[in-house]
PDB file of N, CA and C in Angstrom:
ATOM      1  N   UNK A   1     -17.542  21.278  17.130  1.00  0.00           N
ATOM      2  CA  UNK A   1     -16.526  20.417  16.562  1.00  0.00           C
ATOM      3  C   UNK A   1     -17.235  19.268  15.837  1.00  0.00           C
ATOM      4  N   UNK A   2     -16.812  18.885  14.362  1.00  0.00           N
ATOM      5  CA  UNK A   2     -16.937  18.133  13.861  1.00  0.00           C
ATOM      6  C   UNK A   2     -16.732  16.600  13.974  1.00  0.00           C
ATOM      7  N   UNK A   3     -17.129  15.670  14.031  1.00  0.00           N
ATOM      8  CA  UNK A   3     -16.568  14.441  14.358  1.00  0.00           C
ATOM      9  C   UNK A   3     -16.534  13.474  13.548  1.00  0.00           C
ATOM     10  N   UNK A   4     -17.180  13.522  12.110  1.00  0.00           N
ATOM     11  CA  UNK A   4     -17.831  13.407  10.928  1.00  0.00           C
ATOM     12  C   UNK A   4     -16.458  12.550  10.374  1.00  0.00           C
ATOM     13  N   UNK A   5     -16.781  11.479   9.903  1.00  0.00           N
ATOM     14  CA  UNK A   5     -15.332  11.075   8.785  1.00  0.00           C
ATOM     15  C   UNK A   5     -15.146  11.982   7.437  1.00  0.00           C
ATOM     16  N   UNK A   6     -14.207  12.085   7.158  1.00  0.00           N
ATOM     17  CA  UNK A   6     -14.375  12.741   6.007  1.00  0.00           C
ATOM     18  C   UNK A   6     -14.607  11.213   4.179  1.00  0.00           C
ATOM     19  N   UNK A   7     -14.840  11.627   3.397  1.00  0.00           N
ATOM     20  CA  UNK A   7     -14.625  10.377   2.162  1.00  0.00           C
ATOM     21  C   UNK A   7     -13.517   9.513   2.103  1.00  0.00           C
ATOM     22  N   UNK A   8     -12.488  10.721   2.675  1.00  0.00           N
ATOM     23  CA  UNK A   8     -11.101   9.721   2.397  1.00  0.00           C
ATOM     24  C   UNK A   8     -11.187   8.607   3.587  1.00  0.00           C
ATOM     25  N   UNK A   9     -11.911   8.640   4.463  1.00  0.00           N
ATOM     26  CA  UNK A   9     -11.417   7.944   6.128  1.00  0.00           C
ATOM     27  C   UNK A   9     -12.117   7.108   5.474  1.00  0.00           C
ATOM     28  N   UNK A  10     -13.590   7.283   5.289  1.00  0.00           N
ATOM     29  CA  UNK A  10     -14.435   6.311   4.633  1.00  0.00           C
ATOM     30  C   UNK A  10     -14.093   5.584   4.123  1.00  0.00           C
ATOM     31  N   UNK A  11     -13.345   5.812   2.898  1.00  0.00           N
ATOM     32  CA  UNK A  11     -13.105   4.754   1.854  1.00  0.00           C
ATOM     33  C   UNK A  11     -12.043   3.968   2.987  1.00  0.00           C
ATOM     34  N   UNK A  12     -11.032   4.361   2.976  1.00  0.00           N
ATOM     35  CA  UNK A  12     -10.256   3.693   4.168  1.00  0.00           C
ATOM     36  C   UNK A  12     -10.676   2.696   4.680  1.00  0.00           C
ATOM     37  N   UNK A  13     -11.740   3.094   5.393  1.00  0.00           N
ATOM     38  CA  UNK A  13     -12.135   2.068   6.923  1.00  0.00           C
ATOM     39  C   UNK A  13     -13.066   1.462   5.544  1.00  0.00           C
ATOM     40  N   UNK A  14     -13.558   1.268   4.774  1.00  0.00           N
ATOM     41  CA  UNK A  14     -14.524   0.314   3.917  1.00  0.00           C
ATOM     42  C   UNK A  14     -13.157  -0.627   3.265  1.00  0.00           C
ATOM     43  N   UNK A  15     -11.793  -0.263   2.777  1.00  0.00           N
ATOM     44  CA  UNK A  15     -11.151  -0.896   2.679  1.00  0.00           C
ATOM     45  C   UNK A  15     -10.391  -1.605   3.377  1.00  0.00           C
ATOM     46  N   UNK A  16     -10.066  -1.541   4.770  1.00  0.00           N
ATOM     47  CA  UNK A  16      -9.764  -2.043   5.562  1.00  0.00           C
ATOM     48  C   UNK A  16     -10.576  -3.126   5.862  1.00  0.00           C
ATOM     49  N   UNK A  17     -11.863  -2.822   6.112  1.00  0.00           N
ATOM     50  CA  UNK A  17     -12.699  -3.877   6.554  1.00  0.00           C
ATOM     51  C   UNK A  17     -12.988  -5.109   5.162  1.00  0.00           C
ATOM     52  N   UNK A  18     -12.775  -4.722   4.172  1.00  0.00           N
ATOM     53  CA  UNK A  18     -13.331  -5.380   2.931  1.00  0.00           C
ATOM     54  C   UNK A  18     -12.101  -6.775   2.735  1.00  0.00           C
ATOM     55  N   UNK A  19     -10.275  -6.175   3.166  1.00  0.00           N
ATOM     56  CA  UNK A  19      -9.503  -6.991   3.656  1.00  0.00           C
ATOM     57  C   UNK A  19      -9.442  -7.709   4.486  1.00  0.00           C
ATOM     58  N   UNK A  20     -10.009  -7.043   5.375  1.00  0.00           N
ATOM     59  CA  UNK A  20     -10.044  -7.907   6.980  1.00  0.00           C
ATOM     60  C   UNK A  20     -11.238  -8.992   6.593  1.00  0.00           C
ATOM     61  N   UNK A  21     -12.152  -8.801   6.017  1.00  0.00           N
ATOM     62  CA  UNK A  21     -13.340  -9.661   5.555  1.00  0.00           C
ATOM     63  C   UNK A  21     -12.662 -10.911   5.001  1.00  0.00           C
ATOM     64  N   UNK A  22     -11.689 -10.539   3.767  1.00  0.00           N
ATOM     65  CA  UNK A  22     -11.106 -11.868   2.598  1.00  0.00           C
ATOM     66  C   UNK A  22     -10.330 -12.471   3.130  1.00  0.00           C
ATOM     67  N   UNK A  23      -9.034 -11.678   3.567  1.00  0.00           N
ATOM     68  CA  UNK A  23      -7.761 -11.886   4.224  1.00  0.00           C
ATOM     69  C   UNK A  23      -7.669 -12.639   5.334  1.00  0.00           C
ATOM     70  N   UNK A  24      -8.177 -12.136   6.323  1.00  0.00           N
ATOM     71  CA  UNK A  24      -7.946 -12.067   7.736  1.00  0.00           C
ATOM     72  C   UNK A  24      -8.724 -13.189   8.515  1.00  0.00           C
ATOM     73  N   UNK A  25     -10.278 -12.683   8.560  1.00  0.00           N
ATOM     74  CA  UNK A  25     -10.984 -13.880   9.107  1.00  0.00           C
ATOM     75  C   UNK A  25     -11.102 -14.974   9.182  1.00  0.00           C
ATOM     76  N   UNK A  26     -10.747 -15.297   7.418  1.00  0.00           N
ATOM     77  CA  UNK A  26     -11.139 -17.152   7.085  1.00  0.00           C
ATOM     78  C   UNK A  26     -10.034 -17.892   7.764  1.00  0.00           C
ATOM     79  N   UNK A  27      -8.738 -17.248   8.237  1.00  0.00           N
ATOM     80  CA  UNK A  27      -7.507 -17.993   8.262  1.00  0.00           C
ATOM     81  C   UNK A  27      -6.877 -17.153   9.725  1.00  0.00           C
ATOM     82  N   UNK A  28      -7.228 -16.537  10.691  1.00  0.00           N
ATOM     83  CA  UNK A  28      -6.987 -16.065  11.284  1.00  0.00           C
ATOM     84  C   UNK A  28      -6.452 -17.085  13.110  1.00  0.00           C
ATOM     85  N   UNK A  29      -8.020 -17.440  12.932  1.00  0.00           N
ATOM     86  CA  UNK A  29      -7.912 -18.836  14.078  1.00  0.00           C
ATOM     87  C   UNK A  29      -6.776 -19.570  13.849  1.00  0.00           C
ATOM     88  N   UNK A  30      -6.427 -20.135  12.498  1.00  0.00           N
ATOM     89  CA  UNK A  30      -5.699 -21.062  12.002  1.00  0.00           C
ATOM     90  C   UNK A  30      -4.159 -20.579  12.469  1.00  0.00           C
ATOM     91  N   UNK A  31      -4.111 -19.552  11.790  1.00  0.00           N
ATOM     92  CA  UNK A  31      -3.006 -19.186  12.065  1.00  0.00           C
ATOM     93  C   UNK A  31      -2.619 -18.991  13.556  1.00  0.00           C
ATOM     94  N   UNK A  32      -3.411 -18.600  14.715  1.00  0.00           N
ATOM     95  CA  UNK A  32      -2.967 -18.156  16.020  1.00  0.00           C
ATOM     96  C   UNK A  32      -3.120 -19.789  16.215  1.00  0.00           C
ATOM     97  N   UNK A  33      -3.778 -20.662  15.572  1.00  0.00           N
ATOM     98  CA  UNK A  33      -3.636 -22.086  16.511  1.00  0.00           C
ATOM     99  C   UNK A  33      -1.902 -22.774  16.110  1.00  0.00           C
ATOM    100  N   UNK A  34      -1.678 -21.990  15.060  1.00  0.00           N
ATOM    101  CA  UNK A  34      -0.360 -23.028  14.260  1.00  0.00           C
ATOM    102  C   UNK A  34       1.254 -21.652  14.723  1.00  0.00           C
ATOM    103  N   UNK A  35       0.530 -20.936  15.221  1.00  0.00           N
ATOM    104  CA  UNK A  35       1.828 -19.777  15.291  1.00  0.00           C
ATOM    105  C   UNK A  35       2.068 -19.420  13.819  1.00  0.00           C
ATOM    106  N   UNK A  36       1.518 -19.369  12.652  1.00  0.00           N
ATOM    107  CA  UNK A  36       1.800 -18.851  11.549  1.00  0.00           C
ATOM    108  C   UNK A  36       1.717 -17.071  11.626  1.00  0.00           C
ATOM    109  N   UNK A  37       3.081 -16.886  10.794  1.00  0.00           N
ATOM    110  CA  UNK A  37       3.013 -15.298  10.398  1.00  0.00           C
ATOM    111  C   UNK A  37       2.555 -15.294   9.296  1.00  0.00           C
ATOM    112  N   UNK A  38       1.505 -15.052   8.738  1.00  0.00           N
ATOM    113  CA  UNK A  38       1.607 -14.358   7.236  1.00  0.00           C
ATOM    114  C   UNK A  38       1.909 -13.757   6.443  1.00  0.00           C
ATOM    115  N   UNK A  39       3.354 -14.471   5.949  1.00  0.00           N
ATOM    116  CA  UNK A  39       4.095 -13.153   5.518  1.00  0.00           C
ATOM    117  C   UNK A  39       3.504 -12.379   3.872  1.00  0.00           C
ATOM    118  N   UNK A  40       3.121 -13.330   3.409  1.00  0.00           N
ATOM    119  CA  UNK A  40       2.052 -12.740   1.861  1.00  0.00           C
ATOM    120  C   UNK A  40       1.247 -11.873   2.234  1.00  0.00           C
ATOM    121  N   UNK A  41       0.124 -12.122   3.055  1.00  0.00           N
ATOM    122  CA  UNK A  41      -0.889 -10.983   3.858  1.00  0.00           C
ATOM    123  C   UNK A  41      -0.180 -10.129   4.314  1.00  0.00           C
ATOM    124  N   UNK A  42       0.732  -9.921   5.106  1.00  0.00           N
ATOM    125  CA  UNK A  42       0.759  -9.049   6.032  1.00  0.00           C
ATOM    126  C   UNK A  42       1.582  -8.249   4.349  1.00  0.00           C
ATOM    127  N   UNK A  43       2.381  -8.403   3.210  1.00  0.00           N
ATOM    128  CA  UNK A  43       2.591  -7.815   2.396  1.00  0.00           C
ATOM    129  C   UNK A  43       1.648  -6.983   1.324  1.00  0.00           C
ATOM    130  N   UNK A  44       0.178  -7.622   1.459  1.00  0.00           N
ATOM    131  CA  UNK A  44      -0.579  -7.226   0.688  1.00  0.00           C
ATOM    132  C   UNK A  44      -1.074  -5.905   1.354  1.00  0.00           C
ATOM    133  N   UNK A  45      -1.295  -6.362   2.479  1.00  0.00           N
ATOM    134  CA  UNK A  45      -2.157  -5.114   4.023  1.00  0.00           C
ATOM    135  C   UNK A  45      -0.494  -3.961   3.337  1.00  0.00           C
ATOM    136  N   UNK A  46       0.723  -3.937   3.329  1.00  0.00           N
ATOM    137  CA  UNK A  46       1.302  -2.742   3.049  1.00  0.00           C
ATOM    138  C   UNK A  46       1.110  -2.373   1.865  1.00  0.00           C
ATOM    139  N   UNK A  47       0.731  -3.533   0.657  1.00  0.00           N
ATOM    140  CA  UNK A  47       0.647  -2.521  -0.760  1.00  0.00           C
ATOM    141  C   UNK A  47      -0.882  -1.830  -0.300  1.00  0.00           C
ATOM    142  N   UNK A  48      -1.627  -2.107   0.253  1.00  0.00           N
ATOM    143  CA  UNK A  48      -2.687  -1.483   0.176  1.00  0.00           C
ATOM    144  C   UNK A  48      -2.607  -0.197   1.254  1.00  0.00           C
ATOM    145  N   UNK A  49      -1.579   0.143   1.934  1.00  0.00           N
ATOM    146  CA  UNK A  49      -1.278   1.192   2.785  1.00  0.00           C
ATOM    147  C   UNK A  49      -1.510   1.431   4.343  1.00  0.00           C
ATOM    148  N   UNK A  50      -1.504   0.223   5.222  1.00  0.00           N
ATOM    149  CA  UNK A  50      -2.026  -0.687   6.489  1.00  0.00           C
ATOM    150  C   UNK A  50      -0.527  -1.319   6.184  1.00  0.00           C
ATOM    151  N   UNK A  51      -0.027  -0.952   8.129  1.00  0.00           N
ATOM    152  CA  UNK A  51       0.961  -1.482   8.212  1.00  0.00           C
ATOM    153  C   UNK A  51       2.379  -0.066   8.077  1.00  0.00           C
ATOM    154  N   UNK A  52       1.873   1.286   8.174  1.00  0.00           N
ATOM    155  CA  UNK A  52       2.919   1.709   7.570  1.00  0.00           C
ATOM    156  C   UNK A  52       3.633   2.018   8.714  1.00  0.00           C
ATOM    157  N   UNK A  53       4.906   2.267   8.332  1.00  0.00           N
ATOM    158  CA  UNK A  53       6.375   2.365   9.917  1.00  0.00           C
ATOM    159  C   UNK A  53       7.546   3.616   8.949  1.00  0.00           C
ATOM    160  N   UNK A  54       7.682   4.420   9.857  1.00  0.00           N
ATOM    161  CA  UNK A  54       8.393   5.483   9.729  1.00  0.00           C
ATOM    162  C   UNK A  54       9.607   4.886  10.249  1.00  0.00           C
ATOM    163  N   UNK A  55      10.270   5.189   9.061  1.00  0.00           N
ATOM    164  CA  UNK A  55      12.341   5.105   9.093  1.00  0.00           C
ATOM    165  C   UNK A  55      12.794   6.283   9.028  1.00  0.00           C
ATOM    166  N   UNK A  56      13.803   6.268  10.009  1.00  0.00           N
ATOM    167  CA  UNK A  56      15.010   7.501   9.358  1.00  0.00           C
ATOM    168  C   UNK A  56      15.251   7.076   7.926  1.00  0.00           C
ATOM    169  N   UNK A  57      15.386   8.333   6.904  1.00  0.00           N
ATOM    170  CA  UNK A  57      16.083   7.863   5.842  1.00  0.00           C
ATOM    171  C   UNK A  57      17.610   7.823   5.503  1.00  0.00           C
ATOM    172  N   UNK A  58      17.975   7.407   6.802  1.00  0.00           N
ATOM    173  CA  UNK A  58      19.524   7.205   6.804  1.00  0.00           C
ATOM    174  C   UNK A  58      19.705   5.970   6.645  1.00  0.00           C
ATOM    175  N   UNK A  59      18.284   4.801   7.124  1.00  0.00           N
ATOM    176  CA  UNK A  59      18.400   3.389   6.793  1.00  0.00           C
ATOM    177  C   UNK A  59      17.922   3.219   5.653  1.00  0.00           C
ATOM    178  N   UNK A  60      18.122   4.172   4.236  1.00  0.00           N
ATOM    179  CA  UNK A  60      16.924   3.746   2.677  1.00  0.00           C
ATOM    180  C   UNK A  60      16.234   2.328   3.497  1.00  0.00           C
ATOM    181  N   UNK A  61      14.962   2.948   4.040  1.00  0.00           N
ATOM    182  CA  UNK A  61      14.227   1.919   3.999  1.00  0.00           C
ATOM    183  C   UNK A  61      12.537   2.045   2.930  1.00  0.00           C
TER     184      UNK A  61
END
């Protein structure tokens, strides 16, 4: 059995981390010290495909 990432996971986890690098870290403390949600970030993490949630499509979500 293989255990190997494939390119696509790769790029993935290099993009994930490359967000978590800009996004996340510099302002992260800050935010858990102030109770801030980020609601801009946490919108960018879904255009970039992080974050995704399965709906019935009975709610057009």
């Amino acid at each position: 059995m293989d255990f190997s990432l494939t390119d696509d996971q790769i790029a993935f986890r290099q993009t994930a981390r490359q967000f978590a690098q800009k996004e996340l870290k510099p302002n992260a403390a800050e935010w858990d010290r102030t109770s801030h949600f980020p609601v801009d970030v946490i919108k960018k993490s879904g255009e970039l495909g992080f974050l995704g949630l399965y709906t019935n499509p009975e709610y057009d979500a």
